[in-house]
Protein backbone atom coordinates (compact mmCIF):
# COMPACT_ATOMS: atom_id res chain seq x y z
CA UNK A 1 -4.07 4.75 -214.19
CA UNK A 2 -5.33 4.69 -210.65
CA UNK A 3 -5.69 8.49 -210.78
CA UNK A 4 -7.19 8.98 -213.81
CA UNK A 5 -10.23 6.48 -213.45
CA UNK A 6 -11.74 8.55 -210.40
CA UNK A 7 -11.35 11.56 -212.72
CA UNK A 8 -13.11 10.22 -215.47
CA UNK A 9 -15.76 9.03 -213.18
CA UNK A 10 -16.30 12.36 -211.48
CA UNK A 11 -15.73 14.07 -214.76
CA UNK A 12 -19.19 11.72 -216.16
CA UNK A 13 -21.27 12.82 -213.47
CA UNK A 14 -20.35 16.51 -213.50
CA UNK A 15 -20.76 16.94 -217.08
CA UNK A 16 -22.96 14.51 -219.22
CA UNK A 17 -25.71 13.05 -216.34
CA UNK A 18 -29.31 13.56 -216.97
CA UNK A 19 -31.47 13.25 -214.45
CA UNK A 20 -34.49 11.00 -214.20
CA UNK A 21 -36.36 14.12 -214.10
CA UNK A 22 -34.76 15.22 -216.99
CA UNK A 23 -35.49 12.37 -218.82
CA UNK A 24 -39.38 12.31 -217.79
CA UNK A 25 -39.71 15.95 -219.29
CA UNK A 26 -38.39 14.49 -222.81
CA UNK A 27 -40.71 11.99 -222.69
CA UNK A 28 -43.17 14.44 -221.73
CA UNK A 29 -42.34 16.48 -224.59
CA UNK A 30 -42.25 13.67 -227.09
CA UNK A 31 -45.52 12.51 -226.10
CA UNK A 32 -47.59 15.73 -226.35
CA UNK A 33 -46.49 16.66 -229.62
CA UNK A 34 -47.26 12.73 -230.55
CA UNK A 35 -50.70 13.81 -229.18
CA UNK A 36 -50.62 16.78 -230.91
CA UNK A 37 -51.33 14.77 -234.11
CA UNK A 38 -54.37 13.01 -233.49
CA UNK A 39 -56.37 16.33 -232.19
CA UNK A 40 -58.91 17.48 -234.02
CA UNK A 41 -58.75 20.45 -236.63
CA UNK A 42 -58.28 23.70 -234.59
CA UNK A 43 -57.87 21.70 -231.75
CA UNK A 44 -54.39 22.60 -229.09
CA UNK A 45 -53.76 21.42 -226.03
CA UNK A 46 -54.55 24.48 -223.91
CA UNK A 47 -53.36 23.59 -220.64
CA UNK A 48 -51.89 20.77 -218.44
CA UNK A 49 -53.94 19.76 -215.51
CA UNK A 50 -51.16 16.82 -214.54
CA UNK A 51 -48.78 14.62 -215.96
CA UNK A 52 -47.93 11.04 -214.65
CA UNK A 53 -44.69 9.17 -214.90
CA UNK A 54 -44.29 5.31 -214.17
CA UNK A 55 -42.67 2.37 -215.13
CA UNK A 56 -44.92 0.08 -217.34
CA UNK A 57 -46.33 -2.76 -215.61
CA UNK A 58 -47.75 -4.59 -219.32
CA UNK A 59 -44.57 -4.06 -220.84
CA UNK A 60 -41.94 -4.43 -217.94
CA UNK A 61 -38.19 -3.39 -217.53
CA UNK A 62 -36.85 -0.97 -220.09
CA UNK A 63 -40.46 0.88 -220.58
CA UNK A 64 -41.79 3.93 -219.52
CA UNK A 65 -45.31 5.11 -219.62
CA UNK A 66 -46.38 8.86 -219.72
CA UNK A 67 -50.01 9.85 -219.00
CA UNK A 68 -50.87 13.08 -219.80
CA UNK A 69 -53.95 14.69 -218.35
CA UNK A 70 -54.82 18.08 -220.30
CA UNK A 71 -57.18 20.19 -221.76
CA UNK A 72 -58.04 20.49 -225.55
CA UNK A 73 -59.22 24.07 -226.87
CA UNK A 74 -59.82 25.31 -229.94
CA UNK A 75 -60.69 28.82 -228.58
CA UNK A 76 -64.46 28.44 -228.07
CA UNK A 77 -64.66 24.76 -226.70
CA UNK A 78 -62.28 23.15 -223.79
CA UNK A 79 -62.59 19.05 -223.84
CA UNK A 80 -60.75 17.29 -220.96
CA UNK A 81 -58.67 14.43 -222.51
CA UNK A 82 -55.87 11.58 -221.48
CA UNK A 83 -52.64 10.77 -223.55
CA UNK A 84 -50.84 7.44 -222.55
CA UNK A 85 -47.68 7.15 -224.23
CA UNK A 86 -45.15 3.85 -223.59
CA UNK A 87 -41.68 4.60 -224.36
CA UNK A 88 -38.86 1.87 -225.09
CA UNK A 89 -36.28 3.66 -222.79
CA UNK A 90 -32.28 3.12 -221.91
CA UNK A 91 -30.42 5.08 -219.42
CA UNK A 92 -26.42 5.18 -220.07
CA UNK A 93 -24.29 4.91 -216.82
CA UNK A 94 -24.43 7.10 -214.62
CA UNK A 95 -27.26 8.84 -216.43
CA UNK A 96 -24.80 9.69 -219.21
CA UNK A 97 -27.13 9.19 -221.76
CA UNK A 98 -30.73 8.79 -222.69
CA UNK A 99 -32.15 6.95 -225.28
CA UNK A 100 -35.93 7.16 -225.92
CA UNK A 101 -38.62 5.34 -228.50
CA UNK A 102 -41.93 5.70 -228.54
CA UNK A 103 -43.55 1.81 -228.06
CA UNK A 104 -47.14 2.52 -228.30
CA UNK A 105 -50.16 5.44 -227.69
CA UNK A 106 -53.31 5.52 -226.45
CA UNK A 107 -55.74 8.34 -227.67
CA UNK A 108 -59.07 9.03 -227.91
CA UNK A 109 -60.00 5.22 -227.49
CA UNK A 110 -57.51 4.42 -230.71
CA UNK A 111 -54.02 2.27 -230.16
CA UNK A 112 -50.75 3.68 -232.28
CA UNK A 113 -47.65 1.20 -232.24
CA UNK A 114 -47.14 -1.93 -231.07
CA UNK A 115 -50.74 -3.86 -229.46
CA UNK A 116 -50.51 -7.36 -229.07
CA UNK A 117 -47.47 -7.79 -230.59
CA UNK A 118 -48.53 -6.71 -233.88
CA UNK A 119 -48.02 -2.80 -235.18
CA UNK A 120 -51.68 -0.77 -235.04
CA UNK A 121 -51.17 1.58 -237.64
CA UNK A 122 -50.14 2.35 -241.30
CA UNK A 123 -46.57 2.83 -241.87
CA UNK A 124 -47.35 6.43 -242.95
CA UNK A 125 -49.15 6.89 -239.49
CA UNK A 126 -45.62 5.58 -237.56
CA UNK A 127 -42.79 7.08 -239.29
CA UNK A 128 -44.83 10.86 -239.13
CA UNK A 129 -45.02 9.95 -235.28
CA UNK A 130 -41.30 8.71 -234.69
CA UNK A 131 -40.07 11.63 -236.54
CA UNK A 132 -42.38 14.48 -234.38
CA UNK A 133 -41.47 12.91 -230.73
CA UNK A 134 -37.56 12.54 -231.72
CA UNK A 135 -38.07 16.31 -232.89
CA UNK A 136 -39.65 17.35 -229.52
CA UNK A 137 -37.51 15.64 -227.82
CA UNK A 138 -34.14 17.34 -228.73
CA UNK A 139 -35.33 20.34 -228.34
């Protein structure tokens, strides 16, 4: 038994670990096609000036925000905009898993998901949301 519990360990963090970099780029993913939703008709997010990753300091430990800085275009117009998503997050041990929820957005001056402890939102609004970012993010 004394063997076989180094192997298993090594075994973990050869095989299964994602990164904290890793992980950021999911969110990253999740959160732009969240965005993706609330642009305007004709509207794509062109280019990526910068992306930001932090823990949240209004919701604490377990949360991770993602600001997005990019650039809108709909092929005549480019509009400089900011995406703040806050995920609900959970790293396994060793970075063997990750498990991901968007908590809230922030876009274009509007709140989607949890604000002061109440949901902003229709139901409609939340479940088409939950279902794009898990989609982008198992990609």
């Amino acid at each position: 038994m004394k063997k076989i519990l180094p192997l298993i360990i090594v075994t973990l963090t050869l095989t299964g670990c994602i990164s904290k970099e890793q992980a950021d780029e999911r969110l990253f993913k999740g959160c732009t096609a969240a965005a993706q939703l609330f642009l305007d008709e004709y509207f794509k997010i062109k280019t990526v000036k910068n992306k930001k990753f932090s823990p949240s300091l209004e919701f604490g430990n377990g949360f991770r925000e993602v600001t997005i800085f990019a650039v809108e275009s709909d092929g005549w117009l480019d509009i400089d905009n900011e995406y703040k998503c806050v995920f609900a997050e959970e790293m396994g041990l060793f970075g063997s898993t990750h498990r991901a929820t968007l908590y809230q957005m922030k876009i274009k001056g509007k709140t989607y998901g949890i604000d002061s402890d109440k949901l902003s939102g229709d139901i409609n609004t939340h479940i088409n949301i939950k279902q794009v970012v898990e989609q982008a993010m198992n990609e």
